[in-house]
Protein backbone atom coordinates (compact mmCIF):
# COMPACT_ATOMS: atom_id res chain seq x y z
CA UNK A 1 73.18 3.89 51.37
CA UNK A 2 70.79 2.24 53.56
CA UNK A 3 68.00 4.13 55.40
CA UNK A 4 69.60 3.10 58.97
CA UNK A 5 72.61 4.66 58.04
CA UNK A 6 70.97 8.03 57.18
CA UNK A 7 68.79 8.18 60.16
CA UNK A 8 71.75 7.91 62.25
CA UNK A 9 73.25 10.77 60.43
CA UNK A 10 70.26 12.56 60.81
CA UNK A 11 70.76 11.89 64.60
CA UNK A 12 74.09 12.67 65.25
CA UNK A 13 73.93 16.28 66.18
CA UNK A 14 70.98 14.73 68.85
CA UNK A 15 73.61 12.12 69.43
CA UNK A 16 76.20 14.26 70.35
CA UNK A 17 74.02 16.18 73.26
CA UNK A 18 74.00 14.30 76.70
CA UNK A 19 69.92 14.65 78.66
CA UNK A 20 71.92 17.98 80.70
CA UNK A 21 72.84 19.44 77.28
CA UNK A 22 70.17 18.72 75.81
CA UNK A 23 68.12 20.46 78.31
CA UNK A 24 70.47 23.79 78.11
CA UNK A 25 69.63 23.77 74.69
CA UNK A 26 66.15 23.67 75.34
CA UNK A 27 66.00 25.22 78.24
CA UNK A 28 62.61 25.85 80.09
CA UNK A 29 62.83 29.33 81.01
CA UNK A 30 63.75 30.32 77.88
CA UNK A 31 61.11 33.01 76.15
CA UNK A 32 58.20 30.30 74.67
CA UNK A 33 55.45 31.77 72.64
CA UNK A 34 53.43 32.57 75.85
CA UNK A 35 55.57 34.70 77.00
CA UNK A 36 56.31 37.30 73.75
CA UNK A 37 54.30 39.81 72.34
CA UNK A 38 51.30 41.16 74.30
CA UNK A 39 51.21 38.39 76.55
CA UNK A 40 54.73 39.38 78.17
CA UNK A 41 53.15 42.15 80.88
CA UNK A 42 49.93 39.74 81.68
CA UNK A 43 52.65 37.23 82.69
CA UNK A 44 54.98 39.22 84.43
CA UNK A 45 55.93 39.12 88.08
CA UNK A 46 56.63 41.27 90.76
CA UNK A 47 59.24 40.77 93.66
CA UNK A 48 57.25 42.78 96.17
CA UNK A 49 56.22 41.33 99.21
CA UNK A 50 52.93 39.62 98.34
CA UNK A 51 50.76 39.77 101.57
CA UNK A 52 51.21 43.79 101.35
CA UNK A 53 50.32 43.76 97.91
CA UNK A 54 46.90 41.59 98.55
CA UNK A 55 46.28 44.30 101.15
CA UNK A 56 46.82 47.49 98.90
CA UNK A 57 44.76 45.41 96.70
CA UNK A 58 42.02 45.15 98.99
CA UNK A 59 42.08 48.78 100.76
CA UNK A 60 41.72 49.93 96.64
CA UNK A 61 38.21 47.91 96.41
CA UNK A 62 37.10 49.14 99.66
CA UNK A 63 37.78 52.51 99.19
CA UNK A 64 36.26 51.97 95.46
CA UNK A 65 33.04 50.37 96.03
CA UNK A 66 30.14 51.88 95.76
CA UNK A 67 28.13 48.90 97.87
CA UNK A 68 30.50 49.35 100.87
CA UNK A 69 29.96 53.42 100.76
CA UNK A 70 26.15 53.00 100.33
CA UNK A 71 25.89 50.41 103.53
CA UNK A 72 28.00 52.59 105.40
CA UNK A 73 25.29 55.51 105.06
CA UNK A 74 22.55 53.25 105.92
CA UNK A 75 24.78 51.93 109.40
CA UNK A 76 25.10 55.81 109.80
CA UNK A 77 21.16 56.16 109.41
CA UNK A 78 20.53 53.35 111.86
CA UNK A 79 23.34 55.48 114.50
CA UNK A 80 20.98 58.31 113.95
CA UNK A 81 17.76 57.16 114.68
CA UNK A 82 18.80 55.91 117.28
CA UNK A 83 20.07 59.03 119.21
CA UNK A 84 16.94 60.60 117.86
CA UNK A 85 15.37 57.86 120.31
CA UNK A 86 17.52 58.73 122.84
CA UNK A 87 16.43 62.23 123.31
CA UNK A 88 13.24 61.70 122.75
CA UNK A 89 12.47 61.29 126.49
CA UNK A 90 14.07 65.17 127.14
CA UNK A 91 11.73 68.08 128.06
CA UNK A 92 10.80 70.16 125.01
CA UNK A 93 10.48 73.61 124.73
CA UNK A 94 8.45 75.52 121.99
CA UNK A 95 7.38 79.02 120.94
CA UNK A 96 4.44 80.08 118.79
CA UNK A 97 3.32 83.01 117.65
CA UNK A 98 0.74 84.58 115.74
CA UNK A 99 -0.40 88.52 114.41
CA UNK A 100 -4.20 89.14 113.58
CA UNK A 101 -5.70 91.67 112.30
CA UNK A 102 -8.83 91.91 114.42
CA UNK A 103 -12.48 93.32 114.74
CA UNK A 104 -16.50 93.48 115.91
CA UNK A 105 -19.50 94.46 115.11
CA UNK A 106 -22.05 94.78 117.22
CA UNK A 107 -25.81 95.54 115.65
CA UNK A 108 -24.52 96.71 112.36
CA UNK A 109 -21.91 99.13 114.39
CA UNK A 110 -18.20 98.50 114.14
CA UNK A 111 -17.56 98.21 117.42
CA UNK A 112 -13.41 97.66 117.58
CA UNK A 113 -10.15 96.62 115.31
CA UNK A 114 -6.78 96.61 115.19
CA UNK A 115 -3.82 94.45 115.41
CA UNK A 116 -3.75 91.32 118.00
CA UNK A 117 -0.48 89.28 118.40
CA UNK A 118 0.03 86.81 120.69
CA UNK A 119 3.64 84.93 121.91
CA UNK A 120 3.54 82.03 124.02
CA UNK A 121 5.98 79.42 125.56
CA UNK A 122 5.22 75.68 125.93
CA UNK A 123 7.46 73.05 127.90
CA UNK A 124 6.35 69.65 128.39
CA UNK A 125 8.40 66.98 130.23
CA UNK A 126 7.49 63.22 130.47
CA UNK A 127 7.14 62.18 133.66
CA UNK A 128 6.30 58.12 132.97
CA UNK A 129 5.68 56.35 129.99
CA UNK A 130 5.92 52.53 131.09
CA UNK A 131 8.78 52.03 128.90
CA UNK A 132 8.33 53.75 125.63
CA UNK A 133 11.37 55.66 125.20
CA UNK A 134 13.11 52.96 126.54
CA UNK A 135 12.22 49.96 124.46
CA UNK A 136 12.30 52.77 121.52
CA UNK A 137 15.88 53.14 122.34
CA UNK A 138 16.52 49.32 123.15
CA UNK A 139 14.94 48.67 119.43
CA UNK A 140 17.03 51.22 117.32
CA UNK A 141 19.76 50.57 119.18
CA UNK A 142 20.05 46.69 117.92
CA UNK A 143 18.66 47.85 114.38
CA UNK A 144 21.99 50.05 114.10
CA UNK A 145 24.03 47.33 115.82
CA UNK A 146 22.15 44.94 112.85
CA UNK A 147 23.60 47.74 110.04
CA UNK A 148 27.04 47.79 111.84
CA UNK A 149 27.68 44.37 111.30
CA UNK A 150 25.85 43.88 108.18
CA UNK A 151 28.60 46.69 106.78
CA UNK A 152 31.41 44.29 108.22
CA UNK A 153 30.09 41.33 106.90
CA UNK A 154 30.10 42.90 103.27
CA UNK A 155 33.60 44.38 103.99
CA UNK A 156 34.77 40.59 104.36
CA UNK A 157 32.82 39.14 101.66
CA UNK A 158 34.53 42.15 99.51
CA UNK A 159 37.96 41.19 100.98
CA UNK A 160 36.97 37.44 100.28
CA UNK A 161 36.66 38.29 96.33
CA UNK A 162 39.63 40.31 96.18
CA UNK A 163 42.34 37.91 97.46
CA UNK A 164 40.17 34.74 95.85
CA UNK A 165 40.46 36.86 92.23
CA UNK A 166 43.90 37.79 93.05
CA UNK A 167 45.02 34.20 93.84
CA UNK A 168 42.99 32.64 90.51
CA UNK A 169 45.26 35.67 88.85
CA UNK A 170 48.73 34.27 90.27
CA UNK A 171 47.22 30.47 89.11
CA UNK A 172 47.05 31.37 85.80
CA UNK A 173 49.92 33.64 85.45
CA UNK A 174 51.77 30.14 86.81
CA UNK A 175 49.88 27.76 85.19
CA UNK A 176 50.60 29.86 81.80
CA UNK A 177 54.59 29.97 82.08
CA UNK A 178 54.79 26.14 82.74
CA UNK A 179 52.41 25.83 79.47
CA UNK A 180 54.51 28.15 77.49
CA UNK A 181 57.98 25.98 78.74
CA UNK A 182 55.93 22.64 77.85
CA UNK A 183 55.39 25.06 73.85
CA UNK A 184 59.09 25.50 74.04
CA UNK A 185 59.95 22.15 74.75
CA UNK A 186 57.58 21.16 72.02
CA UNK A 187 59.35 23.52 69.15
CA UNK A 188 62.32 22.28 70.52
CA UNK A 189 61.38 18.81 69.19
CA UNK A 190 59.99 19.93 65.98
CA UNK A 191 62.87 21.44 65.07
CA UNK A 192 64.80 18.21 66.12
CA UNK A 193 62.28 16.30 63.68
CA UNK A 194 62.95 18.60 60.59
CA UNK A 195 65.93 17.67 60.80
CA UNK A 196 65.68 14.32 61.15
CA UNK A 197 63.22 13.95 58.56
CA UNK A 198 64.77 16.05 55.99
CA UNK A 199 67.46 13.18 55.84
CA UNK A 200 64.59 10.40 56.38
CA UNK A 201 61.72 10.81 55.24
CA UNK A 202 59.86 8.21 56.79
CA UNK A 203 59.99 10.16 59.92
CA UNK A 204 57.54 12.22 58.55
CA UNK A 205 54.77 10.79 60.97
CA UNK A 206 57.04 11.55 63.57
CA UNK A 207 57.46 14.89 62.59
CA UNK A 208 53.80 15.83 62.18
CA UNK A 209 53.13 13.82 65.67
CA UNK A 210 55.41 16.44 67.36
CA UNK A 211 53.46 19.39 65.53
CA UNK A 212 50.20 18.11 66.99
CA UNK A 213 51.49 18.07 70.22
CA UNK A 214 53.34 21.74 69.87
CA UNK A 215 49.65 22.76 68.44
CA UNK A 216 47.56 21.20 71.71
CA UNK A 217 50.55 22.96 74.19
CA UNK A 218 49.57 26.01 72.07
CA UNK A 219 45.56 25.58 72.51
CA UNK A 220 46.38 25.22 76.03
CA UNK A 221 48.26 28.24 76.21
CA UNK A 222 45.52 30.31 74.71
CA UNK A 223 42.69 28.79 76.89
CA UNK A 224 44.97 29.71 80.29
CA UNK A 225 45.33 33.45 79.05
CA UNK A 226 41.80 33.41 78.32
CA UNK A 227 40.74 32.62 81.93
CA UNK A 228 43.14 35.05 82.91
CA UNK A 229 42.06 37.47 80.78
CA UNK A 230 38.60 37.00 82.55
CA UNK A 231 39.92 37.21 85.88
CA UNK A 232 41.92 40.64 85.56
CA UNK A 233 38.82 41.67 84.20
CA UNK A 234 36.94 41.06 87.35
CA UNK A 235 39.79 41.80 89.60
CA UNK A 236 39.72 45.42 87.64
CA UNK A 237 35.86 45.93 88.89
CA UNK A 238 37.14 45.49 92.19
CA UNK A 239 40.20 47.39 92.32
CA UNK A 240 40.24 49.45 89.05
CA UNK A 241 43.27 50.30 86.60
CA UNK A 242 45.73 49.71 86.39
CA UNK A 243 46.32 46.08 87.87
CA UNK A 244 50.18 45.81 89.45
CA UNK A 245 51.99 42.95 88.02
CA UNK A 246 51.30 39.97 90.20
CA UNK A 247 53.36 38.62 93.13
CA UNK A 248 54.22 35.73 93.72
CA UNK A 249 51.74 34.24 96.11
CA UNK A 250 52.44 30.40 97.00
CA UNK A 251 53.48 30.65 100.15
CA UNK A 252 50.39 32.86 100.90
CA UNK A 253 47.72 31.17 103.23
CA UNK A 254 49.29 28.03 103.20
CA UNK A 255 49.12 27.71 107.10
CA UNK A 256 45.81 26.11 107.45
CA UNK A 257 43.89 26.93 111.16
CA UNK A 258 42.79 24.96 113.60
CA UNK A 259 39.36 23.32 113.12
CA UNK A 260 38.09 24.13 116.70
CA UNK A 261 39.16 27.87 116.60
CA UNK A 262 37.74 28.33 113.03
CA UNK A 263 34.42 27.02 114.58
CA UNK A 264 34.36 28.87 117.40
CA UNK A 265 35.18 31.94 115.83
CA UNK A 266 32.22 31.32 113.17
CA UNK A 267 30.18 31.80 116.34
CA UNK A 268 30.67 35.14 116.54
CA UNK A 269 31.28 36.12 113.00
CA UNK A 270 29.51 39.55 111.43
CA UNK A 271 26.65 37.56 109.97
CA UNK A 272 25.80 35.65 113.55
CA UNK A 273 26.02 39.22 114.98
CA UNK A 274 23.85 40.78 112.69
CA UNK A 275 21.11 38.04 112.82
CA UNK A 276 21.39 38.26 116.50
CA UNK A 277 20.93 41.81 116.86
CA UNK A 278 17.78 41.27 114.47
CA UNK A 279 16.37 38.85 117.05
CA UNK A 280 16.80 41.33 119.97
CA UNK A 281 15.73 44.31 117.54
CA UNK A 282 12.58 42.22 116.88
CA UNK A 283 11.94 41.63 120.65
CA UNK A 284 11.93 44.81 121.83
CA UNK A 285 9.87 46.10 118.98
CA UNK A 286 7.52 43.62 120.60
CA UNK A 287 7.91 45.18 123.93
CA UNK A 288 7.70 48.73 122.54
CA UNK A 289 4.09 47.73 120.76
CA UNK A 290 2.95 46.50 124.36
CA UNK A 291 4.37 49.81 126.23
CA UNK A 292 2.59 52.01 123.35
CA UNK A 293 -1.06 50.60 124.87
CA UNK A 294 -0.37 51.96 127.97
CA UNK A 295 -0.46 55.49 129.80
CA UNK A 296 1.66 58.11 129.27
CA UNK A 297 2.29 60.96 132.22
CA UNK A 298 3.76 63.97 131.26
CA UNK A 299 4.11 67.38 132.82
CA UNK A 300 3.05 70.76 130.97
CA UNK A 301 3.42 74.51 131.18
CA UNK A 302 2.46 77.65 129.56
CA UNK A 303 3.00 81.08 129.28
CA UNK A 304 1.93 83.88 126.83
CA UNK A 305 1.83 87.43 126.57
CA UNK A 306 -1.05 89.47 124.11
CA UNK A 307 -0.23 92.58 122.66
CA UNK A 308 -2.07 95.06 120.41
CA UNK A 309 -5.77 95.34 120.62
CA UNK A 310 -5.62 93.66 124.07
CA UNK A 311 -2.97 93.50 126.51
CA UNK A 312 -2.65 90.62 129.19
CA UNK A 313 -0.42 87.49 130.20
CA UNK A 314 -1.88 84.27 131.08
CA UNK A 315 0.36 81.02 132.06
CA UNK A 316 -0.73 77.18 133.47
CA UNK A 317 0.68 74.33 134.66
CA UNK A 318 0.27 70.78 135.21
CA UNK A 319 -0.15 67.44 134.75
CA UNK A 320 -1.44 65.58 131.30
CA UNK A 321 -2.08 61.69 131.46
CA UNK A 322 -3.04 60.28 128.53
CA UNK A 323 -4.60 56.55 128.83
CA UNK A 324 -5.98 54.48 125.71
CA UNK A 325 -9.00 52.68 126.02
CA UNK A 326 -8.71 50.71 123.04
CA UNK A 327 -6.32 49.77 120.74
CA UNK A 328 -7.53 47.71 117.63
CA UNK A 329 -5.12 45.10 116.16
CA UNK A 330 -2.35 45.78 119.33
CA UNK A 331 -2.48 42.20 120.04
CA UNK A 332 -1.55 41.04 116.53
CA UNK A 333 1.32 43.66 116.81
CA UNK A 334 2.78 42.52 119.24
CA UNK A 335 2.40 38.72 118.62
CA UNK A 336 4.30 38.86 114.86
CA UNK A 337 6.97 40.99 116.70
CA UNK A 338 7.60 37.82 118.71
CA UNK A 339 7.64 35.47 115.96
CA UNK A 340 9.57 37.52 113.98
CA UNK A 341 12.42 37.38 116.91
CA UNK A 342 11.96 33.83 116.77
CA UNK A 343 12.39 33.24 113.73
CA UNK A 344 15.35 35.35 113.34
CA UNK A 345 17.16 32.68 116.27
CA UNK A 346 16.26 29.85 114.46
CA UNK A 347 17.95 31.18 111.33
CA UNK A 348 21.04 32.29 113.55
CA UNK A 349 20.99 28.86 114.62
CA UNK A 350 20.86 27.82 111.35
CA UNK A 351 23.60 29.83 110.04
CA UNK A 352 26.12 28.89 112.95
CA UNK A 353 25.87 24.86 112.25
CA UNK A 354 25.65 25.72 108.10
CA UNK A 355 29.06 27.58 108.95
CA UNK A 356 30.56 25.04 111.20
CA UNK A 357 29.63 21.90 108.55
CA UNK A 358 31.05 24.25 106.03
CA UNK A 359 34.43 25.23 107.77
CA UNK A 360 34.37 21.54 108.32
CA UNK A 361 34.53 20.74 104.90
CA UNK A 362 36.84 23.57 103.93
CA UNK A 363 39.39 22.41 106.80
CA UNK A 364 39.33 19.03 105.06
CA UNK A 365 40.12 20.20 101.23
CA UNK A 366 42.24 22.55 102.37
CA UNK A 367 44.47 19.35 104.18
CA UNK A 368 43.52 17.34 101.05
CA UNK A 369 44.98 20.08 98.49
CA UNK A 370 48.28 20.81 100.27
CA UNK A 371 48.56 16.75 100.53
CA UNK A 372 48.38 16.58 96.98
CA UNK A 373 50.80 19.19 96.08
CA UNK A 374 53.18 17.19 98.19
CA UNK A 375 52.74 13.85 96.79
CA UNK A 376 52.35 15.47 93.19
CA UNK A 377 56.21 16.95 94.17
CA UNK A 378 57.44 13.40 94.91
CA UNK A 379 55.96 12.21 91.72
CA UNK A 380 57.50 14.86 89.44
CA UNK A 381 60.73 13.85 90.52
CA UNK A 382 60.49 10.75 88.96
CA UNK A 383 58.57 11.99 86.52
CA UNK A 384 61.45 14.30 85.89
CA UNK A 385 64.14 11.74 86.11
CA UNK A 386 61.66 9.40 83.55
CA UNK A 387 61.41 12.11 80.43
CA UNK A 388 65.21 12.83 80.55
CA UNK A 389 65.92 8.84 80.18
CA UNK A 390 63.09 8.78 77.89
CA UNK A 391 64.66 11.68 75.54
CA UNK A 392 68.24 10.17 76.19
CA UNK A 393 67.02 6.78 74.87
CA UNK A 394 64.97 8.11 71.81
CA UNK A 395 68.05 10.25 70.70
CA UNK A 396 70.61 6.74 71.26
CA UNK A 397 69.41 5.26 67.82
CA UNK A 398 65.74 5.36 68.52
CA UNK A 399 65.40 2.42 71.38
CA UNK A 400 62.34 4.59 72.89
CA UNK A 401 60.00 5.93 70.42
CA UNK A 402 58.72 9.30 70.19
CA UNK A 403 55.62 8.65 71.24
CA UNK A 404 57.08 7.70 74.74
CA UNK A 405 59.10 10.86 74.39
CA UNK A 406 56.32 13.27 73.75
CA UNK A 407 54.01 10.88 76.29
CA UNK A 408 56.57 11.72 79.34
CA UNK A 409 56.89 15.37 78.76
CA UNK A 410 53.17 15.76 78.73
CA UNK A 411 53.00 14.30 81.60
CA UNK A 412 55.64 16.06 83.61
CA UNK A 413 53.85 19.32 82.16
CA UNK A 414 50.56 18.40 83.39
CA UNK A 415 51.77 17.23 86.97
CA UNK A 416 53.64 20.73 86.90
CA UNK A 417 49.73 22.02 86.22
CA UNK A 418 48.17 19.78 88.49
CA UNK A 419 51.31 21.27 91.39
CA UNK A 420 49.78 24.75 91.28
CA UNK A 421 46.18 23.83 90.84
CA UNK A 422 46.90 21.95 94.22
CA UNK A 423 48.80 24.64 96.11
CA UNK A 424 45.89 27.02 94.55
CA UNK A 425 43.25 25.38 95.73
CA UNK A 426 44.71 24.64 98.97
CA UNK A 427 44.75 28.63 99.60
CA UNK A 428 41.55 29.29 98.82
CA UNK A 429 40.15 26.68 101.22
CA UNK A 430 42.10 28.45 104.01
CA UNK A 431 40.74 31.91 102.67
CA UNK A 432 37.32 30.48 103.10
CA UNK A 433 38.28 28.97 106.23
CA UNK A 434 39.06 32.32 107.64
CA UNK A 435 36.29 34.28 106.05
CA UNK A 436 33.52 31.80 107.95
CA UNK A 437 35.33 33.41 111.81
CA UNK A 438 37.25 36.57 111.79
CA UNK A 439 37.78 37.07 108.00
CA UNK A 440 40.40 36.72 105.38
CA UNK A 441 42.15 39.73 106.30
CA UNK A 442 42.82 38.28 109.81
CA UNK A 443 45.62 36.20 109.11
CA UNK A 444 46.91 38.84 106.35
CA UNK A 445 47.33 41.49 108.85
């Protein structure tokens, strides 16, 4: 028998499945190698409604973090001091007290002792200080509006991880099933080609081709668990253990803002705020330096009562002004105060137009990913339609080699890749769109 004649009897149970058939009998979603053993809970998915699980996800690392708790303190701090300025321009009111044993001698004689106590009230009241308390006040008051804002700003950069982990997670969790259909696929040929070759043997090549390619689907496999592996792993410092299975998030942040309203809002964004209020903090520390050379007036009175060795009661009242005459180094004070204010402008400045040329450049890779996913959509159609002629003609007595075969399925499974990757990257260039204005969370909630 001739060797045409047995590869076409090695061919006929290929010959005898139409591209649909031959598709149920490999079928894409059936269990691949990526999806059995330990790696089936990494890759499975949940049904719940993803934006509430990206927010459970991100009240768990707010409530968990140890940065957030520790700059909440220090925003609580800056509240404080700055009601201890507040009443700092109140009247006071103080008691001392004191018990002595006391005596005299007078020319070698002891002359009298006993016990002497004394109790006394003091109330002072400022009557004008030029400012102090005031610019005291006005200066606390923007250093705890500085802390307030620095404590949102980490809040969003935390929020900012947490969905950007949790998206990279639902990436490879996506990116991993279309691998492990493109394995399947692959051991779907092999197993094709052991038959075929067990009747032929000069399909051999063929057969060991198709193992290569099974083996690089594989390696592919292996790296995409690896990175998300790595990303559960930092997702977990965020949000701790365990992590819910993920949702599925592609139709997350896939509305991308408008330009003008992202840069208007990264005008008034936590950072701006807080290097704004640094500014103002800075200014009136200046201020408070130039009302600390001046005079102070403040009213005083006394009272106290002596009991014991000598009796009596004695009070006073009046006015204290206190005026200094010279104040070394005031100048300087008062001077880097200034520049400090202005220097903390030009780096709000700074900020606002780095965050306007950057939401610029988000806005336009966010419109450039989504594009791509929906031209790469349009292409896998065809790319589709081109692997199930290809297969169709390799089975129909070989008129497309299995080169072409194994050629058009590796490219339909790396378009499939290159579909998430787009839709992927897409949301995270709206998540850093929002995070440079209101925050990630904004259009979440």
């Amino acid at each position: 028998m001739s060797r045409f004649p047995l590869a076409l009897l090695a061919c006929l149970p290929l010959l005898a499945l139409t591209p649909a058939a031959a598709q149920r009998g490999c079928n894409e979603d059936d269990a691949g190698p990526s999806r059995s053993g330990h790696y089936a809970s990494m890759l499975e998915t949940s049904n719940v409604d993803p934006r509430a699980q990206v927010i459970e996800l991100v009240n768990k690392a707010m409530q968990r973090s140890q940065s957030i708790g520790a700059i909440t303190l220090l925003a609580q701090a800056a509240r404080a001091d700055w009601e201890e300025a507040r009443d700092s321009g109140k009247p006071r009111l103080s008691i001392d007290s004191s018990a002595n044993h006391m005596g005299s001698i007078n020319n070698g004689i002891a002359d009298r002792r006993g016990l002497q106590g004394r109790v006394g009230v003091t109330a002072t009241a400022p009557i004008f200080d030029f400012g102090r308390v005031a610019q005291t006040m006005a200066w606390r008051n923007q250093l705890a509006e500085s802390a307030r804002q620095g404590m949102l700003s980490s809040e969003q950069q935390l929020a900012l991880n947490t969905v950007s982990l949790t998206l990279d997670r639902s990436r490879y969790v996506l990116q991993a099933q279309v691998y492990g259909q493109y394995v399947r696929k692959m051991a779907c040929l092999v197993e094709a080609l052991e038959v075929i070759t067990k009747a032929d043997r000069g399909r051999a090549s063929e057969l060991v081709q198709a193992q290569k390619s099974q083996q690089q689907a594989e390696m592919a496999v292996e790296q995409t668990m690896s990175a998300l592996r790595q990303t559960e792993i930092r997702l977990k410092r965020f949000v701790g253990e365990p992590l819910p299975p993920s949702a599925s998030y592609s139709n997350l942040l896939t509305a991308i803002p408008e330009l003008g309203e992202i840069q208007r809002d990264a005008r008034s964004a936590a950072d701006i705020i807080q290097l704004e209020a640094q500014a103002r903090a800075q200014s009136s520390y200046a201020d408070l330096v130039a009302a600390n050379n001046k005079p102070i007036v403040s009213a005083t009175v006394n009272a106290g009562a002596l009991a014991g060795l000598s009796k009596g009661q004695e009070w006073s009242a009046g006015v204290n002004v206190s005026i200094p005459i010279l104040s070394p180094g005031a100048d300087a004070g008062i001077d880097a105060a200034r520049k400090r204010a202005a220097a903390a402008r030009m780096q709000r400045d700074d900020a606002i137009e780095s965050r306007i040329f950057r939401a610029t450049d988000m806005y336009e890779s966010a419109i450039s990913a989504f594009d791509r996913a929906r031209r790469i959509v349009e292409i896998l159609r065809n790319s589709d339609r081109v692997r199930a002629s290809t297969l169709q003609q390799w089975q129909q007595l070989g008129r497309r080699s299995l080169f072409d075969v194994m050629g058009s399925e590796a490219e339909y499974y790396s378009l499939r890749v290159a579909h998430v990757n787009a839709i992927y990257d897409g949301q995270q260039a709206v998540a850093l769109l929002w995070s440079l204005g209101r925050g990630v969370m904004t259009p979440l909630r």
